[in-house]
N, C-alpha and C. Protein backbone atom coordinates (compact mmCIF):
# COMPACT_ATOMS: atom_id res chain seq x y z
N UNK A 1 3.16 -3.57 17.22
CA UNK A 1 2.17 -3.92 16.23
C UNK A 1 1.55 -5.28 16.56
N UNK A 2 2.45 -6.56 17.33
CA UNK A 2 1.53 -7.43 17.11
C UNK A 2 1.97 -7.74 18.29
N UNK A 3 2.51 -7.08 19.28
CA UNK A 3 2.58 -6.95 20.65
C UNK A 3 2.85 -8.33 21.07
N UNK A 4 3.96 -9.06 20.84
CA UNK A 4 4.13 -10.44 20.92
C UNK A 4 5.15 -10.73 22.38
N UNK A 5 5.75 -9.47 22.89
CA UNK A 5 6.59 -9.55 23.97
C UNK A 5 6.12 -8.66 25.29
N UNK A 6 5.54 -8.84 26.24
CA UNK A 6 5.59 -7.95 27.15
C UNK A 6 6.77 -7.80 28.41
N UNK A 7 6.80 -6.40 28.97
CA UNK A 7 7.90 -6.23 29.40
C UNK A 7 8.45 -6.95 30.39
N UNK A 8 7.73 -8.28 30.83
CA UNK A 8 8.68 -9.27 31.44
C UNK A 8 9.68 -9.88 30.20
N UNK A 9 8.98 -10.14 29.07
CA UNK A 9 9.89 -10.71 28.06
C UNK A 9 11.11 -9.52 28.17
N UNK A 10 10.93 -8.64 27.67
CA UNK A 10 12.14 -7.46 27.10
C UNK A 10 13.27 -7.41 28.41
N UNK A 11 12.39 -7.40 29.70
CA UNK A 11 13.71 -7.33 30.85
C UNK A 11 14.44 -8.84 30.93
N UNK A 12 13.93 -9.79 30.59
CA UNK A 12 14.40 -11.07 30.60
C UNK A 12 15.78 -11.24 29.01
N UNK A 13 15.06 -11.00 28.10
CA UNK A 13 16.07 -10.95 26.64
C UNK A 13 17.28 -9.43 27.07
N UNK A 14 17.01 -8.75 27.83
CA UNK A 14 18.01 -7.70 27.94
C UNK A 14 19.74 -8.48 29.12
N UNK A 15 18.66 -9.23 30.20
CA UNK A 15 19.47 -9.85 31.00
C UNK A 15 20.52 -10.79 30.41
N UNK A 16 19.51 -11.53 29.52
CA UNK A 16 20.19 -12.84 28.63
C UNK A 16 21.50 -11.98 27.88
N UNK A 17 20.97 -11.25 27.23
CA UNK A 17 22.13 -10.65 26.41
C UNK A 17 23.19 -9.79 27.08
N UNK A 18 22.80 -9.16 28.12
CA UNK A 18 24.26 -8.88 29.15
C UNK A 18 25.34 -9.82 29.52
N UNK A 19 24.71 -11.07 30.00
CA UNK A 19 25.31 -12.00 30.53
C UNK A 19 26.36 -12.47 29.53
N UNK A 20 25.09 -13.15 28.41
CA UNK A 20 26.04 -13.62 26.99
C UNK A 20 26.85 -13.19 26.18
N UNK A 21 26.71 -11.44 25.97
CA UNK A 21 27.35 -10.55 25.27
C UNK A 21 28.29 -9.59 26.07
N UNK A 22 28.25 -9.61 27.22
CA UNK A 22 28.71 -8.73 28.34
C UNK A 22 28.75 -7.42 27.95
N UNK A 23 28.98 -6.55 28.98
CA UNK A 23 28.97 -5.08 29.15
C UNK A 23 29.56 -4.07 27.83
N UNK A 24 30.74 -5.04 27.84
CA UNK A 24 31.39 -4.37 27.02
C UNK A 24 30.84 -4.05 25.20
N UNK A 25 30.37 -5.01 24.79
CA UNK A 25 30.03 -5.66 23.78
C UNK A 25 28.19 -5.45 23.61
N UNK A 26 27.49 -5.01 24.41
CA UNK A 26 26.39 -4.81 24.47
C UNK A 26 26.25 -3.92 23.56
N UNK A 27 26.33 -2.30 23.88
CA UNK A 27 26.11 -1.08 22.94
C UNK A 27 26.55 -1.20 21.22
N UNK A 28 27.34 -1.75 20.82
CA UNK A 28 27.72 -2.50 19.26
C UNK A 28 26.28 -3.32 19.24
N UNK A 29 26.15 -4.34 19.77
CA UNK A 29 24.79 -5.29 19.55
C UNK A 29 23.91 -4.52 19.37
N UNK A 30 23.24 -3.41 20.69
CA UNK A 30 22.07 -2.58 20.43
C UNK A 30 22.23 -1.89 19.27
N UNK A 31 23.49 -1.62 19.07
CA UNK A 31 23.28 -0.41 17.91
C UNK A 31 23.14 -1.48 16.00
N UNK A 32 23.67 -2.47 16.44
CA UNK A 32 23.24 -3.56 15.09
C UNK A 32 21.99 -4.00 15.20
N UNK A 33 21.30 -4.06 15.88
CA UNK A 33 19.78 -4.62 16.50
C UNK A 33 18.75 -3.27 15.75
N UNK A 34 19.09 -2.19 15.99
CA UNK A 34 18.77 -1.11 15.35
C UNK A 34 18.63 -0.71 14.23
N UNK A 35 19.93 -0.90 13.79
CA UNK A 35 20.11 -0.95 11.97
C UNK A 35 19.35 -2.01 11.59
N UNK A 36 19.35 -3.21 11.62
CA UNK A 36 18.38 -4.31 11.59
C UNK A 36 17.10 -3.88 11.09
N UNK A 37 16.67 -3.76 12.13
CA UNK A 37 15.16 -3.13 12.78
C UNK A 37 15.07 -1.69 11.87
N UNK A 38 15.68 -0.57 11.51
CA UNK A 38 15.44 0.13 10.55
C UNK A 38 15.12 -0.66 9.04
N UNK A 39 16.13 -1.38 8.76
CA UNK A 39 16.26 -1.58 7.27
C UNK A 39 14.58 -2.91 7.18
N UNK A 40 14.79 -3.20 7.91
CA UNK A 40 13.52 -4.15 8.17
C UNK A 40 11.74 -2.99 8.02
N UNK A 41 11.81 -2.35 8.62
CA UNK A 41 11.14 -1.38 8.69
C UNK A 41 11.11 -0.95 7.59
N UNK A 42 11.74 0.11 6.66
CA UNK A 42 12.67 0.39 5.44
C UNK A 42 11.76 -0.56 4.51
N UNK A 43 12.08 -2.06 4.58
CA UNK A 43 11.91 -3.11 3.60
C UNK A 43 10.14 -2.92 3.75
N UNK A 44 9.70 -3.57 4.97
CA UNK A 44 7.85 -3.53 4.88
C UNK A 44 7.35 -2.57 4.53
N UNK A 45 8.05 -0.87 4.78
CA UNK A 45 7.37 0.43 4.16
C UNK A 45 7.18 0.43 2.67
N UNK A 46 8.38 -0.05 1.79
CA UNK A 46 8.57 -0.33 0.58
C UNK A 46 7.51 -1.00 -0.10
N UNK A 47 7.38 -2.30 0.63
CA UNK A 47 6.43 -3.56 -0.01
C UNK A 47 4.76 -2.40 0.60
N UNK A 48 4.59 -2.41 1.53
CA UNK A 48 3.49 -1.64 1.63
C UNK A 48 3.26 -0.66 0.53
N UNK A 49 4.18 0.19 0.49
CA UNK A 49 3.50 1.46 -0.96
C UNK A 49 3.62 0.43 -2.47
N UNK A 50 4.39 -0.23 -2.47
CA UNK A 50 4.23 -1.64 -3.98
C UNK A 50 2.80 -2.16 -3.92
N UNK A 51 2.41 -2.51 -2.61
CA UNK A 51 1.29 -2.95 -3.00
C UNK A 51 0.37 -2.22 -3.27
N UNK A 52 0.30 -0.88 -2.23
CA UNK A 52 -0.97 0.36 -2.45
C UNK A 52 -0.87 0.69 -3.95
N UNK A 53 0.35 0.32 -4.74
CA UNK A 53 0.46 1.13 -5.90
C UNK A 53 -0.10 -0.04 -6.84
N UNK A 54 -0.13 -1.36 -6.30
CA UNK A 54 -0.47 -2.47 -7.60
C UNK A 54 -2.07 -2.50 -7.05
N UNK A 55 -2.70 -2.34 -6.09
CA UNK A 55 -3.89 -2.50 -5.75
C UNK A 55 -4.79 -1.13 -6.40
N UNK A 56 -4.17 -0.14 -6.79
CA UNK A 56 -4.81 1.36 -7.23
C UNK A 56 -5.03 0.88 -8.52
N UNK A 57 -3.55 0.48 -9.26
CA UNK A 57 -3.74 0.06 -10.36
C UNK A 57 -4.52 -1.19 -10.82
N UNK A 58 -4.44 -1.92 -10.51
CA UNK A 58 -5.88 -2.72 -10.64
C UNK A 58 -7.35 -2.30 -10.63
N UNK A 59 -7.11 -0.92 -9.47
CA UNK A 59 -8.54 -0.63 -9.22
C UNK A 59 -8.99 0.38 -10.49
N UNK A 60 -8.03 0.84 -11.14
CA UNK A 60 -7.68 1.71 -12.00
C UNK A 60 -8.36 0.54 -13.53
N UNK A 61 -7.83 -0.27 -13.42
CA UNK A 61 -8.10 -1.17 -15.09
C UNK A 61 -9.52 -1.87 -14.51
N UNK A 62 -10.11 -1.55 -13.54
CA UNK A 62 -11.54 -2.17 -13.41
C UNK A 62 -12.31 -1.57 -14.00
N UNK A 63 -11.83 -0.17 -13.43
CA UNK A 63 -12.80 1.21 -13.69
C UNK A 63 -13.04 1.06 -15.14
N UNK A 64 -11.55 0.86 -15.75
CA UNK A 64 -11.06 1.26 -17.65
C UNK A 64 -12.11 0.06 -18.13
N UNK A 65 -12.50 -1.03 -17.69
CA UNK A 65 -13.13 -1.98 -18.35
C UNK A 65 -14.36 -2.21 -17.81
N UNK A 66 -14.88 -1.36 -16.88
CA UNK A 66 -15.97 -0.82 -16.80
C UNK A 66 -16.53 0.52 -17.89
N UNK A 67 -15.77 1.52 -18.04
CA UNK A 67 -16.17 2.39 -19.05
C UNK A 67 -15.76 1.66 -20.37
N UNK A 68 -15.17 1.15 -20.33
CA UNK A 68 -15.21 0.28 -21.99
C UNK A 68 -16.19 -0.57 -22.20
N UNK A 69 -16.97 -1.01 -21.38
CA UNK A 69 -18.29 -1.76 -21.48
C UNK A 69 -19.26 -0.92 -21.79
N UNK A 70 -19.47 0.24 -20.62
CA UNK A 70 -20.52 0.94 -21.11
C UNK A 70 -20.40 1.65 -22.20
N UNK A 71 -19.11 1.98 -23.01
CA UNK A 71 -19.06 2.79 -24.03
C UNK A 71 -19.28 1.85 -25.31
N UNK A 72 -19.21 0.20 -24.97
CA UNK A 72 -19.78 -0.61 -26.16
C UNK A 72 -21.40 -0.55 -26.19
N UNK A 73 -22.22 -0.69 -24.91
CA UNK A 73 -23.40 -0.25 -24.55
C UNK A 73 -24.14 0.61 -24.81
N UNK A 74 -23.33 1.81 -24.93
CA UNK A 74 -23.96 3.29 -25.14
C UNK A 74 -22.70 3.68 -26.20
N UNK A 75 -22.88 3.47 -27.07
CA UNK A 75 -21.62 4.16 -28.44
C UNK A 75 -22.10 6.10 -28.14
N UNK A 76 -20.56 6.68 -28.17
CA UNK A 76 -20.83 7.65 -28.58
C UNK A 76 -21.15 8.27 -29.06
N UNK A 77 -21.38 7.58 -30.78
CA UNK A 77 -21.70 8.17 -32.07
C UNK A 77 -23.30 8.37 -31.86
N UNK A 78 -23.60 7.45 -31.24
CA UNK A 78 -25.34 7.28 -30.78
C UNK A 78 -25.78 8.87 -30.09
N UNK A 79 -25.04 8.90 -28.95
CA UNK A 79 -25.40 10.11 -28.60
C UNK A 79 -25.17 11.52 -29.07
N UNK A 80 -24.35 11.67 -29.46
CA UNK A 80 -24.07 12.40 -30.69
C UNK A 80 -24.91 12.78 -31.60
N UNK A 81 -25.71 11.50 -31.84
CA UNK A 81 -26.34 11.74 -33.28
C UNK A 81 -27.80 12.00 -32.44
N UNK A 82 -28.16 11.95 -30.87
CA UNK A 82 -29.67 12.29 -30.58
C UNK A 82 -29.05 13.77 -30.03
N UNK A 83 -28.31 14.30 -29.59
CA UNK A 83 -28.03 15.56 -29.77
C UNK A 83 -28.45 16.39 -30.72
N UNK A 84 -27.53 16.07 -31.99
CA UNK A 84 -27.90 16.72 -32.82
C UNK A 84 -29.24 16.70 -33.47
N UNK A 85 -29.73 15.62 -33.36
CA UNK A 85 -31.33 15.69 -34.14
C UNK A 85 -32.18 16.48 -33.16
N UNK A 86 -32.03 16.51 -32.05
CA UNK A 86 -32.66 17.68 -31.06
C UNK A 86 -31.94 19.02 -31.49
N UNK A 87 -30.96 19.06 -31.65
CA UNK A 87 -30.80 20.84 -32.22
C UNK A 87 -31.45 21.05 -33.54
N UNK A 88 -31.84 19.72 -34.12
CA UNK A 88 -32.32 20.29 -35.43
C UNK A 88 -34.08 20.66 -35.71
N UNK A 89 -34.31 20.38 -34.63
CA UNK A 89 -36.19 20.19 -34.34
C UNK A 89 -36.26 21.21 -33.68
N UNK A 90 -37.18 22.45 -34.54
CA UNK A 90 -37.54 23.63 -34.53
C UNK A 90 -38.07 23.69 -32.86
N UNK A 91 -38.00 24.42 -32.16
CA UNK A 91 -38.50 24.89 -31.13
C UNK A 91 -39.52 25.43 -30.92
N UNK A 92 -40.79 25.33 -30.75
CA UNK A 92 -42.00 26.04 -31.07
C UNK A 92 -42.98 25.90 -29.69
């Protein structure tokens, strides 16, 4: 995603950690590096749909106070009442 290591970095941090962690002890590390890296993943997917869901809803109470404006603007009862005075005017 933000492509911050290229694969001279990754063969260089793989070396480091052989040396430092040795052979034995490596595959435990990769496999905690993993879980890590899931639950991390896990965590930003989370906050991502929190926000899609607080950004809808916002977009949601714009809309609501947009039609509550125009419905102070244009009252229902108003239209209503030019409805009906047109059904009541003979057709000729």
């Amino acid at each position: 995603m933000f492509n911050i290591f290229s694969w001279q970095h990754v063969v260089t941090l793989a070396v480091i950690a052989l040396v430092a962690v040795g052979p034995k002890d490596l595959p435990r590390l990769v496999k905690l590096a993993k879980k890590w890296t899931s639950i991390g993943r896990s965590l930003a997917r989370t906050l991502r749909r929190t926000l899609d869901d607080l950004t809808h809803t916002a977009d949601l109470d714009e809309l609501r106070a947009e039609m509550n404006a125009l419905k102070r603007k244009y009252p229902l009862s108003s239209l209503e009442a030019a409805v009906q005075n047109r059904e009541r005017k003979p057709r000729g």
